[in-house]
C-alpha atoms as a PDB file:
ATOM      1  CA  UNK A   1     100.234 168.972 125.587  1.00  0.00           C
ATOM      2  CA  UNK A   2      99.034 167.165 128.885  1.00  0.00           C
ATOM      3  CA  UNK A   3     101.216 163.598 128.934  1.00  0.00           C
ATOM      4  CA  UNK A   4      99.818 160.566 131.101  1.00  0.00           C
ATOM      5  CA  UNK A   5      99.491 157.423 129.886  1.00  0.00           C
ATOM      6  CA  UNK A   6      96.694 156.415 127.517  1.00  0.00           C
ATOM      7  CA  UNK A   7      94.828 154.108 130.138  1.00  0.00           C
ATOM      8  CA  UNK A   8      94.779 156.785 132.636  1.00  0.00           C
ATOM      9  CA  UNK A   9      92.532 159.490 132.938  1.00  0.00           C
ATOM     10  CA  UNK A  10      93.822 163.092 132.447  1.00  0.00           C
ATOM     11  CA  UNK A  11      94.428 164.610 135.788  1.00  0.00           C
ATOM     12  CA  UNK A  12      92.327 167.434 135.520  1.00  0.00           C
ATOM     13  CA  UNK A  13      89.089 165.240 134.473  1.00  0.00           C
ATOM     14  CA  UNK A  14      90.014 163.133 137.552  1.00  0.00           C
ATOM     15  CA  UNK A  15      89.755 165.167 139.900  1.00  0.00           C
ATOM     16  CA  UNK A  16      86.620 167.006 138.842  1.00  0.00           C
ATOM     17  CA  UNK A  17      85.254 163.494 138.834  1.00  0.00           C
ATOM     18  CA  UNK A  18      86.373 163.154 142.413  1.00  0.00           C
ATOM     19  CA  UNK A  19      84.787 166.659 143.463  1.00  0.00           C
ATOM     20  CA  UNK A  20      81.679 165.764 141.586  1.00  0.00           C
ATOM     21  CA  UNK A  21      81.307 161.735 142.981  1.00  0.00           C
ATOM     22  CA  UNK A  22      82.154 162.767 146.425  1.00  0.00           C
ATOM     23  CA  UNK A  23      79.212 165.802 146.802  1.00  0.00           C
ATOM     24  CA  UNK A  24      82.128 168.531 147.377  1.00  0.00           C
ATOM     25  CA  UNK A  25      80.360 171.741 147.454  1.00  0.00           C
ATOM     26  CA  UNK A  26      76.673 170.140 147.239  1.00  0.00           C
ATOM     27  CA  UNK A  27      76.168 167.763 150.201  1.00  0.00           C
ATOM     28  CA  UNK A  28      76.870 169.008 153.871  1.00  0.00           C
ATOM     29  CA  UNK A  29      79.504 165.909 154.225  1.00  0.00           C
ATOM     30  CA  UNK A  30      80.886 163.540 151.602  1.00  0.00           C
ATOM     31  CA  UNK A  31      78.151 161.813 150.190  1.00  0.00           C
ATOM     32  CA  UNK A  32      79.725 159.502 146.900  1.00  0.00           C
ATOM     33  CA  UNK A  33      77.266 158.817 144.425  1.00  0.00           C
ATOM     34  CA  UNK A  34      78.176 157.407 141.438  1.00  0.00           C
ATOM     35  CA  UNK A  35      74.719 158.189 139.727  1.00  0.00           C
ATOM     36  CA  UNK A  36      75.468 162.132 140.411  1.00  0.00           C
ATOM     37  CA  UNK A  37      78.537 161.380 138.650  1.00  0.00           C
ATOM     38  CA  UNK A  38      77.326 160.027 135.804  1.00  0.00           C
ATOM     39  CA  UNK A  39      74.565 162.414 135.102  1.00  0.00           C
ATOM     40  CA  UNK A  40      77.321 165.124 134.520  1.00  0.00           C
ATOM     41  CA  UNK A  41      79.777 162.899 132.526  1.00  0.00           C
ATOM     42  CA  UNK A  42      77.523 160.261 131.156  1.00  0.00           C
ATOM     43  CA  UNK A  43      77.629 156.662 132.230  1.00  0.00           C
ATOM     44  CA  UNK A  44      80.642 155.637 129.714  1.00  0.00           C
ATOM     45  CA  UNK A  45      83.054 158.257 131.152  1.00  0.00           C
ATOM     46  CA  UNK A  46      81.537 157.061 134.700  1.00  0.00           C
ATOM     47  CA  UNK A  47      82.327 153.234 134.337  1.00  0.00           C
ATOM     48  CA  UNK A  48      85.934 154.013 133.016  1.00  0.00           C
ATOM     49  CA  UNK A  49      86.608 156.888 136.109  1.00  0.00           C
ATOM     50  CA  UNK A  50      85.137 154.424 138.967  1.00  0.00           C
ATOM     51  CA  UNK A  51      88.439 152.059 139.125  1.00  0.00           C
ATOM     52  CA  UNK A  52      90.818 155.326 139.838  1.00  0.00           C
ATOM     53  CA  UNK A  53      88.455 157.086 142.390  1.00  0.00           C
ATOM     54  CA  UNK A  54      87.900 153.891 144.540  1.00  0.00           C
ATOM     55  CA  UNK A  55      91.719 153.900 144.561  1.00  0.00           C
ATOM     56  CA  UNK A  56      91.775 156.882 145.833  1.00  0.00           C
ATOM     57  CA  UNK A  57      88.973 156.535 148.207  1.00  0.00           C
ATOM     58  CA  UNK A  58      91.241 153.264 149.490  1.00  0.00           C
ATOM     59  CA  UNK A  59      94.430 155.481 149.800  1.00  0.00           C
ATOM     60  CA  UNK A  60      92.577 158.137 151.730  1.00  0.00           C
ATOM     61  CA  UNK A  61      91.465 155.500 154.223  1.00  0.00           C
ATOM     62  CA  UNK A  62      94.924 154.050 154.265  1.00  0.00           C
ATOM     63  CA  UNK A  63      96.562 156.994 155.959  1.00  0.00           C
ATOM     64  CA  UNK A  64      95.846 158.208 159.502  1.00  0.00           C
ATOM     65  CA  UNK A  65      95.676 161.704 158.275  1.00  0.00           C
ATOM     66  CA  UNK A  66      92.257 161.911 158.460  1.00  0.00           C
ATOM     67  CA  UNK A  67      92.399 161.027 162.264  1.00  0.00           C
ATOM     68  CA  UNK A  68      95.329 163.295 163.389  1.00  0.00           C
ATOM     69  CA  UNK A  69      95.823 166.807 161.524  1.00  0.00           C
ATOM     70  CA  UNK A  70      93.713 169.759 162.810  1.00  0.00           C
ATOM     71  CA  UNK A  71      92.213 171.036 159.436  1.00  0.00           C
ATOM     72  CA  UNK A  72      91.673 170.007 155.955  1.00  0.00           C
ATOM     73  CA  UNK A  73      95.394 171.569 154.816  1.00  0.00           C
ATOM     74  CA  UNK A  74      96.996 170.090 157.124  1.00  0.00           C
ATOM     75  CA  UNK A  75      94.999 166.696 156.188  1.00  0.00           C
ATOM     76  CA  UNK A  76      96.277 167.033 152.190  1.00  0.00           C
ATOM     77  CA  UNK A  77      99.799 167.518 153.758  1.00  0.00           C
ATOM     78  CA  UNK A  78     100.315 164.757 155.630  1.00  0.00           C
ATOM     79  CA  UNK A  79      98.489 162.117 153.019  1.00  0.00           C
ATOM     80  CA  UNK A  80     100.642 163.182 149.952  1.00  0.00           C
ATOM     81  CA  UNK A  81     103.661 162.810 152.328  1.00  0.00           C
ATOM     82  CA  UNK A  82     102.159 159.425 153.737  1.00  0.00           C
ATOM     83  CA  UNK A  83     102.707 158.438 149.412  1.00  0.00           C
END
């Protein structure tokens, strides 16, 4: 049994949420749309998930990660260390 806490989203659906929202996959570079998102999870689902990705989008853009590491591992490294 997955355990989080009843006002947050389960992991898993979060970050297929993120993957979808961001274009991951489907756009060239990311390209959020929340209208992509809620065409695969409805707009309910959408409106609830929107709060936790734009915190995430924030604590991307609040470490430098981005701007120094050579590749994308290297990138997911350094960020979860920078939290």
């Amino acid at each position: 049994m997955n355990s989080h806490p009843a006002d947050q989203p389960d992991p898993a659906q979060l970050s297929t949420a993120l993957i979808i929202w961001t274009g991951f996959g489907q756009t060239p570079r990311p390209q959020r749309d929340e209208e992509r998102l809620a065409r695969h999870i409805g707009t309910h689902a959408t409106i609830k998930l929107m709060p936790q990705l734009r915190k995430l989008e924030d604590d991307f853009y609040a470490t430098s990660a981005r701007q120094t590491a050579p590749d994308l591992p290297a990138m997911g490294r350094q960020a979860s260390e920078d939290f």
